[in-house]
Protein backbone atom coordinates (compact mmCIF):
# COMPACT_ATOMS: atom_id res chain seq x y z
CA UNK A 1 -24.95 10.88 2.52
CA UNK A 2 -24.10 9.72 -1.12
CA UNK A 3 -24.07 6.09 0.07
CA UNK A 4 -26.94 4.71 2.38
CA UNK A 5 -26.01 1.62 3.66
CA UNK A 6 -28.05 -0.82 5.98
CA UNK A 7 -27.06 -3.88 8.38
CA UNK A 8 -28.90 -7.17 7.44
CA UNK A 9 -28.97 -9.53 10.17
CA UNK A 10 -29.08 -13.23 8.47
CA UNK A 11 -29.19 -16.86 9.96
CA UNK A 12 -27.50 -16.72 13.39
CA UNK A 13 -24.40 -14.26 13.15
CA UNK A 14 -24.19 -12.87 9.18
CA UNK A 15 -24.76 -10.24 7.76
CA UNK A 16 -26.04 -9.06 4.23
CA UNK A 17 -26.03 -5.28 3.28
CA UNK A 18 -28.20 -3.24 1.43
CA UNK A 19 -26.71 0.08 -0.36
CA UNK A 20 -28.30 2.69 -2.08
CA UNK A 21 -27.12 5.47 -4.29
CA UNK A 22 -28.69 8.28 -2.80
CA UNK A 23 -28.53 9.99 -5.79
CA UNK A 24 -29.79 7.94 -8.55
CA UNK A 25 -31.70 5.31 -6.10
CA UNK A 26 -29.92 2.30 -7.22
CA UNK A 27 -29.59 -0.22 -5.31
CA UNK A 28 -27.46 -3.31 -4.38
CA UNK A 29 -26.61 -6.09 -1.70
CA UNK A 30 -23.89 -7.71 -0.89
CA UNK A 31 -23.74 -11.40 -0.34
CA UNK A 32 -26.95 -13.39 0.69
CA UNK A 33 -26.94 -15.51 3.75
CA UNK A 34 -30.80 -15.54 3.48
CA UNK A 35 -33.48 -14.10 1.07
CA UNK A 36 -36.07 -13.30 3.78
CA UNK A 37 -34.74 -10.89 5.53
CA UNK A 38 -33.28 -8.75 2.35
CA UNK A 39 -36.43 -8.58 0.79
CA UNK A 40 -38.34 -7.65 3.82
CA UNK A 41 -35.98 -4.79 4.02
CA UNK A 42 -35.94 -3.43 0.24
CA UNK A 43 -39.37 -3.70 0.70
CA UNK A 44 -39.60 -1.94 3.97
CA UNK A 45 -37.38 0.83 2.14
CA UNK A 46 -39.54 0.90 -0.95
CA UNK A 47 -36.10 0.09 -2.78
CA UNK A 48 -35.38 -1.98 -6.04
CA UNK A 49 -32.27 -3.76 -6.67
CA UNK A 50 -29.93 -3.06 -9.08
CA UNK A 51 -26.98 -5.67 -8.40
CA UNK A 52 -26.01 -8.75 -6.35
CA UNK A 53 -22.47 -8.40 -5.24
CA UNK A 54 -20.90 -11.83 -3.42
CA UNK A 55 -17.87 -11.71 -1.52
CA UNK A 56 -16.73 -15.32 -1.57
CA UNK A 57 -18.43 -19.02 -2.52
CA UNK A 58 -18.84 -20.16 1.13
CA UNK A 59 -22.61 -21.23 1.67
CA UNK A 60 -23.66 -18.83 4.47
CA UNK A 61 -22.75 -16.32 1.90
CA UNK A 62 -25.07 -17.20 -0.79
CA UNK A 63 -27.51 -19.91 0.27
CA UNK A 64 -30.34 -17.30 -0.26
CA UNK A 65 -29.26 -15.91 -3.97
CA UNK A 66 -31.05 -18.92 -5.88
CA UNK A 67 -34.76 -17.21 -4.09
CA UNK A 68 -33.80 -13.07 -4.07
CA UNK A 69 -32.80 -13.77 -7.93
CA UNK A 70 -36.28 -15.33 -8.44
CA UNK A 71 -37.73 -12.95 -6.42
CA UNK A 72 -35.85 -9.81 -8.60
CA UNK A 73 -33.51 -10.92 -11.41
CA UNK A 74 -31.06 -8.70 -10.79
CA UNK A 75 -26.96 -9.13 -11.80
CA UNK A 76 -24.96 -11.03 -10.06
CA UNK A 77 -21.37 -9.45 -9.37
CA UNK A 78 -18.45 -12.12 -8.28
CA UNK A 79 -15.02 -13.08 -8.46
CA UNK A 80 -14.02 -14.61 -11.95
CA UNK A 81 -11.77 -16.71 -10.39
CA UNK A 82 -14.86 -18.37 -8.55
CA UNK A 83 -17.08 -18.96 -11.72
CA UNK A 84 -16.99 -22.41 -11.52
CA UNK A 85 -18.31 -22.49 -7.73
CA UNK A 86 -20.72 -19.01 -8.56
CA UNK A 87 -22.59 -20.28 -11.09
CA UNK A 88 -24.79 -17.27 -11.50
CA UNK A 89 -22.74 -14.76 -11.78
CA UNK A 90 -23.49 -12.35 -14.95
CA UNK A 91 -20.22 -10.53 -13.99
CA UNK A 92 -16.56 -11.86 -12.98
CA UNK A 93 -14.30 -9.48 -11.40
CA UNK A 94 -10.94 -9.35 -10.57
CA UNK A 95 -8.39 -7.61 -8.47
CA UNK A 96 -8.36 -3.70 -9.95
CA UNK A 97 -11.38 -4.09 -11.97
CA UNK A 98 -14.26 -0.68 -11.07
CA UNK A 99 -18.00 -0.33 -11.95
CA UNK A 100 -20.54 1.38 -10.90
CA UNK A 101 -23.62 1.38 -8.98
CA UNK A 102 -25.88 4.63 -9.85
CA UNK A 103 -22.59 7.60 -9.10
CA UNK A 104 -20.92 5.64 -6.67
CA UNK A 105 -17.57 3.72 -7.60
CA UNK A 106 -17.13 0.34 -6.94
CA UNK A 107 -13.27 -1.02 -6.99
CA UNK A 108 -12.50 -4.69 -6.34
CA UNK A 109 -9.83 -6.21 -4.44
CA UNK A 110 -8.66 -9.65 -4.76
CA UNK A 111 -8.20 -10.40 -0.82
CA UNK A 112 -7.23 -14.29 -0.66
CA UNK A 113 -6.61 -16.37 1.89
CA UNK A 114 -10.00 -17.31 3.72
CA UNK A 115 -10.77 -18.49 0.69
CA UNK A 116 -9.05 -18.60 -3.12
CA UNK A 117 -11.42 -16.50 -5.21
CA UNK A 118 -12.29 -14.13 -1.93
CA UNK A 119 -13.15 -10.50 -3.10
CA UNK A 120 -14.15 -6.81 -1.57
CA UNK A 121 -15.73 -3.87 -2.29
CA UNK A 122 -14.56 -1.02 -2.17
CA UNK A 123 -16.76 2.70 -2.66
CA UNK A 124 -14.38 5.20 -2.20
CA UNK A 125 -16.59 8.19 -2.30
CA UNK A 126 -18.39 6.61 0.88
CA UNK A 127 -15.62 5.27 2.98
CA UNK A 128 -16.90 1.83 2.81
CA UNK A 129 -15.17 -1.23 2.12
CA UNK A 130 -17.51 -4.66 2.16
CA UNK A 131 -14.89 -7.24 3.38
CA UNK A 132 -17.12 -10.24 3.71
CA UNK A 133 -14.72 -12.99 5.31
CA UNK A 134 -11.41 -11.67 5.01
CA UNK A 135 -10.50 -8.15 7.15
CA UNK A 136 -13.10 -8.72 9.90
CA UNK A 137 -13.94 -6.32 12.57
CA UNK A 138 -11.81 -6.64 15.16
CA UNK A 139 -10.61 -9.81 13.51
CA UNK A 140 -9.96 -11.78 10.10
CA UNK A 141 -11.52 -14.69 8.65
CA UNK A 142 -9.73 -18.86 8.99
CA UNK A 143 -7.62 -19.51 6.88
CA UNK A 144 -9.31 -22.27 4.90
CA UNK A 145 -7.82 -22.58 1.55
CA UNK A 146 -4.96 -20.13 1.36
CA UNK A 147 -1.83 -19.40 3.33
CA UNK A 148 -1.12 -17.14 6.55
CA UNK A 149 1.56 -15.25 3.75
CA UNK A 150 -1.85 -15.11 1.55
CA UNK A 151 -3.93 -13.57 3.95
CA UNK A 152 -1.60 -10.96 5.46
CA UNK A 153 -1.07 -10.20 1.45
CA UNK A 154 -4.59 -9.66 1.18
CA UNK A 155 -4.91 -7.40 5.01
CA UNK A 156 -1.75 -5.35 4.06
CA UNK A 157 -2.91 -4.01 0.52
CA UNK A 158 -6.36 -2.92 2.63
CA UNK A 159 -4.45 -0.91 4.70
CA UNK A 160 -3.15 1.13 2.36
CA UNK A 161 -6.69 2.51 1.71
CA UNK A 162 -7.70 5.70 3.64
CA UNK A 163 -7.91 5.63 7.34
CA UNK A 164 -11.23 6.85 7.47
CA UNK A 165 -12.46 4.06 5.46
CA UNK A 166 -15.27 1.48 7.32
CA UNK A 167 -15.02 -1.81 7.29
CA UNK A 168 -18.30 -3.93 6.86
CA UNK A 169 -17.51 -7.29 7.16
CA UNK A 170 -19.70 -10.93 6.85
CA UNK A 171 -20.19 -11.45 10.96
CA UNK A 172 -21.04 -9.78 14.31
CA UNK A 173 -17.78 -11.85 15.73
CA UNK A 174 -16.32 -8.82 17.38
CA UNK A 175 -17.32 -9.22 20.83
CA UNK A 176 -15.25 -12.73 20.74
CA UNK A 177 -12.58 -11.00 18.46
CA UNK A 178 -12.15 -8.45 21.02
CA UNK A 179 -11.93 -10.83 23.86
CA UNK A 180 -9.42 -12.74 22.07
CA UNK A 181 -7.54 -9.24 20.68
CA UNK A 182 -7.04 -8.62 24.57
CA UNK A 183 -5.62 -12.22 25.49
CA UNK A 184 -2.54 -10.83 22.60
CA UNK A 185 -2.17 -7.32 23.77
CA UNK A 186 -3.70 -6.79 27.60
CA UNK A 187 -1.70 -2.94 27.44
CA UNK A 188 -3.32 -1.98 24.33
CA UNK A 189 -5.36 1.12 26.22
CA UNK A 190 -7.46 1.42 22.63
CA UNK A 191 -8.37 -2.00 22.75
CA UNK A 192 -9.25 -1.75 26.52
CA UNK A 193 -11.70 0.91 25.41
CA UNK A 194 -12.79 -0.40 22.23
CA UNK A 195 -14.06 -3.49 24.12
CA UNK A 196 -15.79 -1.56 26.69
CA UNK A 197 -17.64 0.12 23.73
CA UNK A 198 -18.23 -2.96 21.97
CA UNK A 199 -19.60 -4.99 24.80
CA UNK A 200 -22.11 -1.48 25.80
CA UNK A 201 -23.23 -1.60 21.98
CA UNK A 202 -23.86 -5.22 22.02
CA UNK A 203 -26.20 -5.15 24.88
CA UNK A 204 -28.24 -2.72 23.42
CA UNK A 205 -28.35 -4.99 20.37
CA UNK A 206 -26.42 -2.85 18.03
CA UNK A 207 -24.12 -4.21 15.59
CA UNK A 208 -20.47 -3.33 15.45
CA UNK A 209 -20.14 -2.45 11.40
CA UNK A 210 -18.73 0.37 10.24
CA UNK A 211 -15.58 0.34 13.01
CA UNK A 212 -12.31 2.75 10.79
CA UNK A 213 -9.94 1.35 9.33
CA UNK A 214 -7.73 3.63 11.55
CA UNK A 215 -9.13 2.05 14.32
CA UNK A 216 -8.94 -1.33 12.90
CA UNK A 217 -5.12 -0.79 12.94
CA UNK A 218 -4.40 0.33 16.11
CA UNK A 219 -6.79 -2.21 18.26
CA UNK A 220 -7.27 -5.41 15.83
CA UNK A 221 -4.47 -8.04 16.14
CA UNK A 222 -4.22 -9.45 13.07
CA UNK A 223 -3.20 -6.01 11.51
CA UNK A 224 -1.23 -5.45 14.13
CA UNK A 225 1.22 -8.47 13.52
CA UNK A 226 4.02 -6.69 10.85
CA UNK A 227 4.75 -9.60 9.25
CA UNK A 228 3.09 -13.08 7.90
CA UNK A 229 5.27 -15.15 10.39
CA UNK A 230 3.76 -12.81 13.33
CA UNK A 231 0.33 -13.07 11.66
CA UNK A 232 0.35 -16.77 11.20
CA UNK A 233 1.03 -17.29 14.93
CA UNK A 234 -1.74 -15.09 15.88
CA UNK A 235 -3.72 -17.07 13.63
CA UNK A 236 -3.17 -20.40 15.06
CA UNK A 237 -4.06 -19.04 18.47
CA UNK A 238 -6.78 -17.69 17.21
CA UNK A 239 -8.44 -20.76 15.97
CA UNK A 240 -7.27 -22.58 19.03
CA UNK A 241 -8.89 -19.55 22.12
């Protein structure tokens, strides 16, 4: 496994991530809901960390990156389009810029519409796309500064990437994304299925990260729409169920 990646339960519902280059051992998280909990778990790994990569501005996204960077001063990675509401960013990124953590590639795509200056992270020789906000499982984030046009933008350039990739995204919302998925398509035999699985894994206490992208598209609504008209309406029911 060139990527390892680990779940980071933070605050009530978020989640932070931890990934590690198997190869070289470096080592980064994305976003930081709370400090506690991410350093209990580098430390429980016996990992350093390499980078700090934030998805978007929003507060349960980064209240904790003042105390990890004081804890271990490592970069912070953000959109440059948010550098006025990111003040500690030591890099800016925009849509189609790549770096590196250790071997592993990291691309960046500008997905808009949750918020202006939203990003993701893409590692395409893991599979694994860090969506924060935006693409959610079994869902997709309010729309609270850009469009419904915006947003389905943003969902239709991720689908273009592979359909093996997994999507890791900033909440375990998919037990009420699912129930909500089924009030829009009650035929959908995937989704029927899905939901069983997801409401099994939930009470075990699992999360739901990592669901395809594949699988993404044939259960979760919002990708399902085919247009930004369709989408929008599914979004206003959404916020409304």
């Amino acid at each position: 496994m060139p990527l390892e990646i680990l779940t980071i339960p933070c605050l009530s519902d978020n989640y932070a991530y931890a990934v590690c280059d198997t190869e070289t051992g470096e080592v980064a998280v994305i976003d930081v809901p709370d400090a506690t909990p991410i350093l209990r778990t580098l430390a429980f790994k016996g990992w350093g960390l390499n980078q700090i990569l934030i998805t978007h501005h929003h507060d349960d996204h980064i209240a904790g990156l003042e105390t990890l960077k004081a804890a271990i001063d490592a970069p912070v990675v953000g959109a440059k389009a948010d550098m006025h509401r990111l003040p500690q960013l030591e890099l800016g990124v925009e849509q189609g810029d790549v770096f590196a953590l250790g071997n592993q590639t990291v691309c960046v795509y500008e997905v808009y519409g949750h918020t202006v200056g939203h990003v993701a992270y893409y590692f395409p020789e893991a599979n694994a796309l860090f969506t924060g906000d935006s693409l959610m499982v079994m869902g997709c984030g309010r729309l609270f500064e850009g469009d419904a046009e915006t947003m389905w933008r943003s969902l239709t350039t991720l689908m273009e990437l592979p359909p093996e990739t997994r999507i890791y995204s900033g909440h375990e919302y998919t037990a009420a994304n699912a129930k909500f998925a089924l009030s829009v398509d009650p035929e959908n035999k995937a989704l029927i299925e899905r939901t069983q699985r997801i409401s099994e894994m939930r009470a075990r206490g699992d999360d739901t990260m990592g669901s395809t992208l594949a699988l993404e598209m044939a259960t979760n609504p919002f990708l399902l729409a085919g247009n930004a008209e369709a989408f929008a309406d599914i979004r206003k029911r959404k916020d409304a169920f």
